[in-house]
C-alpha atoms as a PDB file:
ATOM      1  CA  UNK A   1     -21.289  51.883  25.595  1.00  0.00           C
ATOM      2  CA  UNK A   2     -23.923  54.643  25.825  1.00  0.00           C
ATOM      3  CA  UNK A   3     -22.696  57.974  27.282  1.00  0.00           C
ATOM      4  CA  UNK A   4     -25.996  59.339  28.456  1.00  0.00           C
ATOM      5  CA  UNK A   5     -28.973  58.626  30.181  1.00  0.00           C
ATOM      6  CA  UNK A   6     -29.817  55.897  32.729  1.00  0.00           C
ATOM      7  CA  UNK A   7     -27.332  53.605  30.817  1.00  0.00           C
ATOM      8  CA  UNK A   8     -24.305  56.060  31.671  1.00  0.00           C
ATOM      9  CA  UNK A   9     -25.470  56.542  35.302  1.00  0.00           C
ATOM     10  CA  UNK A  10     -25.145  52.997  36.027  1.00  0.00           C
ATOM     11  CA  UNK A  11     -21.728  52.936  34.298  1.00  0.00           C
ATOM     12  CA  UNK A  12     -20.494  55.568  36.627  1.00  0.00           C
ATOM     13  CA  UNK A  13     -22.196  53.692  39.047  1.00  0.00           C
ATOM     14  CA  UNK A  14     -20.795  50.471  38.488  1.00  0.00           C
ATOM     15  CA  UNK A  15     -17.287  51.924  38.101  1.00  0.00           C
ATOM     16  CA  UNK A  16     -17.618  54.437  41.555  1.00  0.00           C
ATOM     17  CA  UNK A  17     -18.510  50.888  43.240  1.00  0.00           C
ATOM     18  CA  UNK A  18     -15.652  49.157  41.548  1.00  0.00           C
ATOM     19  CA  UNK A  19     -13.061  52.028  42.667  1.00  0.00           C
ATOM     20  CA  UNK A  20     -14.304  51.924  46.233  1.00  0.00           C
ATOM     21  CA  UNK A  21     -14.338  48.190  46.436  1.00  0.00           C
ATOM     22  CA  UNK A  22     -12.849  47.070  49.697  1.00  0.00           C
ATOM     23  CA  UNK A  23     -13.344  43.336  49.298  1.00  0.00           C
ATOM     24  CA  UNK A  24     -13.752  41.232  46.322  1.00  0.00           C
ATOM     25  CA  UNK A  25     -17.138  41.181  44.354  1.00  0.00           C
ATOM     26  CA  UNK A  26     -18.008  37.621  44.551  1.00  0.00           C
ATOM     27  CA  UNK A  27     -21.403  37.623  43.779  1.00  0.00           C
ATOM     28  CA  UNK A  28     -20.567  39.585  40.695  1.00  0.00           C
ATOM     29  CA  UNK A  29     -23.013  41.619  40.483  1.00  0.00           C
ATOM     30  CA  UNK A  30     -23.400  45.289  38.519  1.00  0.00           C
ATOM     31  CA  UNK A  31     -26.016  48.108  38.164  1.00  0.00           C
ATOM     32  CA  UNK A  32     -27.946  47.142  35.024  1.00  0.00           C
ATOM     33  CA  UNK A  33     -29.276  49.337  32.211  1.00  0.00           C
ATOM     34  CA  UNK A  34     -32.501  49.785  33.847  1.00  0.00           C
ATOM     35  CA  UNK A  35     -31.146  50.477  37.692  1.00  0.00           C
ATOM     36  CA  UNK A  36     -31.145  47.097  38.718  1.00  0.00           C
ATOM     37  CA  UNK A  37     -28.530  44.582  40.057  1.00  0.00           C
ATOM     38  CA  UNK A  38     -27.643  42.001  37.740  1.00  0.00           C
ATOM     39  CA  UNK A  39     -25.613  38.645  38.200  1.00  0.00           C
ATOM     40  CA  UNK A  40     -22.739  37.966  35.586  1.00  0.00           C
ATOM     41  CA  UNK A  41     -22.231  34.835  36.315  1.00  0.00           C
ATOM     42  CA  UNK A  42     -19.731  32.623  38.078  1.00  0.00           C
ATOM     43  CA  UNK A  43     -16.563  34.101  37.339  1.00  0.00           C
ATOM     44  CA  UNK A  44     -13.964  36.220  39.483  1.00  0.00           C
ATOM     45  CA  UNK A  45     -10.979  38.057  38.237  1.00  0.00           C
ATOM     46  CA  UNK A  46      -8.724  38.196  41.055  1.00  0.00           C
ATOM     47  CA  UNK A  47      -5.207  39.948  41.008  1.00  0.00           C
ATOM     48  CA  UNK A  48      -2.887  36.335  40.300  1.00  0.00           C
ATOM     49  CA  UNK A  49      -5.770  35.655  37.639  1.00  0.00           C
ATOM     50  CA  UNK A  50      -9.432  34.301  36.818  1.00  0.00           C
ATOM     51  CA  UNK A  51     -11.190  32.209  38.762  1.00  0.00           C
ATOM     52  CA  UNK A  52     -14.301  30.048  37.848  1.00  0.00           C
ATOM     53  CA  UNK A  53     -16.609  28.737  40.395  1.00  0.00           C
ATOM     54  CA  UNK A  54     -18.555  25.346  40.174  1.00  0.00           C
ATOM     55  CA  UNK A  55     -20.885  25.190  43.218  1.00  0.00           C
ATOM     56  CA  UNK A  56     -19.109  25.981  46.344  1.00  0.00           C
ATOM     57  CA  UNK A  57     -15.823  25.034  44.560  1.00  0.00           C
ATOM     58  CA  UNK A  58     -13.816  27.680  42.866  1.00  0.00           C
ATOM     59  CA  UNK A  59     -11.163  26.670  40.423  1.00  0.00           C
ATOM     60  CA  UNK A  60      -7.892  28.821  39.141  1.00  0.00           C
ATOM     61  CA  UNK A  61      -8.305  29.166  35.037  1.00  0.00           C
ATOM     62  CA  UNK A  62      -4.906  28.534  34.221  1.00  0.00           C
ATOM     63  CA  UNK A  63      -6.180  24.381  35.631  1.00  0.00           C
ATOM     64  CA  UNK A  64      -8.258  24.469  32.488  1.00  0.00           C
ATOM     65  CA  UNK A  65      -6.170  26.316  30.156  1.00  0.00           C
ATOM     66  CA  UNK A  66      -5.622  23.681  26.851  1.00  0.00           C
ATOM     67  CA  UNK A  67      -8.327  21.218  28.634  1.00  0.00           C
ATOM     68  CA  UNK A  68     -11.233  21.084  25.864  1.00  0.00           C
ATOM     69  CA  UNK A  69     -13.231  18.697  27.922  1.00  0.00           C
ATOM     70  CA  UNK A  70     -13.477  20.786  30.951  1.00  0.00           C
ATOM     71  CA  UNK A  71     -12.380  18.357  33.162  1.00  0.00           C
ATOM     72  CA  UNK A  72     -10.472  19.065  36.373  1.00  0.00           C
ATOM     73  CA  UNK A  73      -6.967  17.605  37.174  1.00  0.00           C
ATOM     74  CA  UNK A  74      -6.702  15.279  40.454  1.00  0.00           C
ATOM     75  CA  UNK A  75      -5.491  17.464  43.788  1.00  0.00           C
ATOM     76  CA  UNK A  76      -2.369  16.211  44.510  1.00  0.00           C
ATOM     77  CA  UNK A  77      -3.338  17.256  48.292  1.00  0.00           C
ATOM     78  CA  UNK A  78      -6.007  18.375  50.193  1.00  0.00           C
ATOM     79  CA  UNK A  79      -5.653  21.807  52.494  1.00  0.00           C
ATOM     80  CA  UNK A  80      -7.689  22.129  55.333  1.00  0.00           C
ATOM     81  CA  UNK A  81      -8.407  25.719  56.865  1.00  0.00           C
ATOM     82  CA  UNK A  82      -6.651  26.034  60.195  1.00  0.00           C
ATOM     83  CA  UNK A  83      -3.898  23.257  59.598  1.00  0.00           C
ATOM     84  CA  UNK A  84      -0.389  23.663  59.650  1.00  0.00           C
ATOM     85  CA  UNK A  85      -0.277  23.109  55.877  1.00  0.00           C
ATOM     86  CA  UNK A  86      -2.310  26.158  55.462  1.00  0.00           C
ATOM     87  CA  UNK A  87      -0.344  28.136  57.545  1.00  0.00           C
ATOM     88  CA  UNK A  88       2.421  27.022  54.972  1.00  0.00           C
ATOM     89  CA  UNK A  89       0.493  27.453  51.803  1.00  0.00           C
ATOM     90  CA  UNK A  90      -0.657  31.166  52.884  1.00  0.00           C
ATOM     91  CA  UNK A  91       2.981  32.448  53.602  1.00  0.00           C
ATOM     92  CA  UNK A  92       4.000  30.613  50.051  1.00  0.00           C
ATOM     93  CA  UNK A  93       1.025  32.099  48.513  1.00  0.00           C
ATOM     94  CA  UNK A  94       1.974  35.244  50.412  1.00  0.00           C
ATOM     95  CA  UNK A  95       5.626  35.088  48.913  1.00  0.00           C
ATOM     96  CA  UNK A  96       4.206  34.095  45.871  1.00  0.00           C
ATOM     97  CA  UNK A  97       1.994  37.053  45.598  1.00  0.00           C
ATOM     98  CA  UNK A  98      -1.121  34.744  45.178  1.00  0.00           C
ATOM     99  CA  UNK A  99      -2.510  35.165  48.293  1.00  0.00           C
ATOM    100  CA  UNK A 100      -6.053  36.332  47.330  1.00  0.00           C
ATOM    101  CA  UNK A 101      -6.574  32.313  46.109  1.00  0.00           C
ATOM    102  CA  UNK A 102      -6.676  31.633  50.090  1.00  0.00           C
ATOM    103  CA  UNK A 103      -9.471  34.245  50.663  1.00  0.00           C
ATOM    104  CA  UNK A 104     -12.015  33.048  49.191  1.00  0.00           C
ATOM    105  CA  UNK A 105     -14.834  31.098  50.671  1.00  0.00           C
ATOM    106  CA  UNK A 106     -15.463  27.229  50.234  1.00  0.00           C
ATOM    107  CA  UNK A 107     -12.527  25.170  48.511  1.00  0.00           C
ATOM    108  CA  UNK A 108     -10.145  26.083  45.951  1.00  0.00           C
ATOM    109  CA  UNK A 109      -8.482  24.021  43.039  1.00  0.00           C
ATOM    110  CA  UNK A 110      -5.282  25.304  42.596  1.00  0.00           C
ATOM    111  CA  UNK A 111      -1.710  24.917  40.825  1.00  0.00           C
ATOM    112  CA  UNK A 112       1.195  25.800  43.273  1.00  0.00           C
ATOM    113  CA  UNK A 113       4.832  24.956  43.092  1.00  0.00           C
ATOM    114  CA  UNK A 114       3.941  21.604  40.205  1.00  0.00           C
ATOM    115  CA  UNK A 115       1.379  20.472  42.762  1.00  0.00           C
ATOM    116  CA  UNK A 116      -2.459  20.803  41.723  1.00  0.00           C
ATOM    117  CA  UNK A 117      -4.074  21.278  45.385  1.00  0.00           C
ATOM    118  CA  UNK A 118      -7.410  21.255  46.724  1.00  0.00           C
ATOM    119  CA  UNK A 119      -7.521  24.399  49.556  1.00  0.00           C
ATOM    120  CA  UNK A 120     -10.572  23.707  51.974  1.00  0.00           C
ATOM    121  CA  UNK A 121     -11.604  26.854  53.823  1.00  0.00           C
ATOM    122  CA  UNK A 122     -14.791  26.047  55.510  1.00  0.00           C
ATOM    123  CA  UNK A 123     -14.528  25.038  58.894  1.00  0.00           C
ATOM    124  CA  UNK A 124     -14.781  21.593  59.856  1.00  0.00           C
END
């Protein structure tokens, strides 16, 4: 990591926007070498772990932790935004100290309590 120039402004700028954050940086992007914003691609850490996003769906890594194919396990249920099952799955996910799965945007392939579930927050 360079310590001077333009390359060590953008670190402290990338890090200054990082310590302010007051929402999650889901486009991932970062202040470049040259002063520009870059995309890192479709990853998010999130506080209960990484999540990897496949078009609008994003899927919790520990789902594909041992899977060499990359395949994605069946949802054992489907969660729509706005149901009484997600009222449900946000306290347990609340509880469970997971609850920044249910923020974000599109669906969500989850493991909760043995049960692989498919979280739907668009609107229908």
């Amino acid at each position: 990591m360079n310590r001077w120039g333009s390359a060590a402004v953008n670190t402290g700028r990338n890090y200054n926007d990082q310590v302010g954050a007051a929402q999650v940086n889901l486009r991932q992007t970062f202040w470049g070498a040259n002063g520009e914003r870059v995309a890192v691609g479709d990853n998010q850490v999130l506080a209960s772990g990484l999540v990897l996003r496949r078009g609008r769906q994003w899927i919790e890594g520990q789902l594909l932790e041992g899977n060499e194919t990359g395949s994605l396990p069946a949802a054992d249920v489907e969660i729509r935004l706005g149901s009484p099952e997600h009222r449900r799955l946000v306290d347990e996910l609340v509880e469970d100290r997971r609850n920044d799965l249910a923020a974000l945007p599109g669906e969500v392939l989850l493991r909760h309590r043995g049960k692989v579930v498919r979280l739907v927050n668009d609107q229908p």
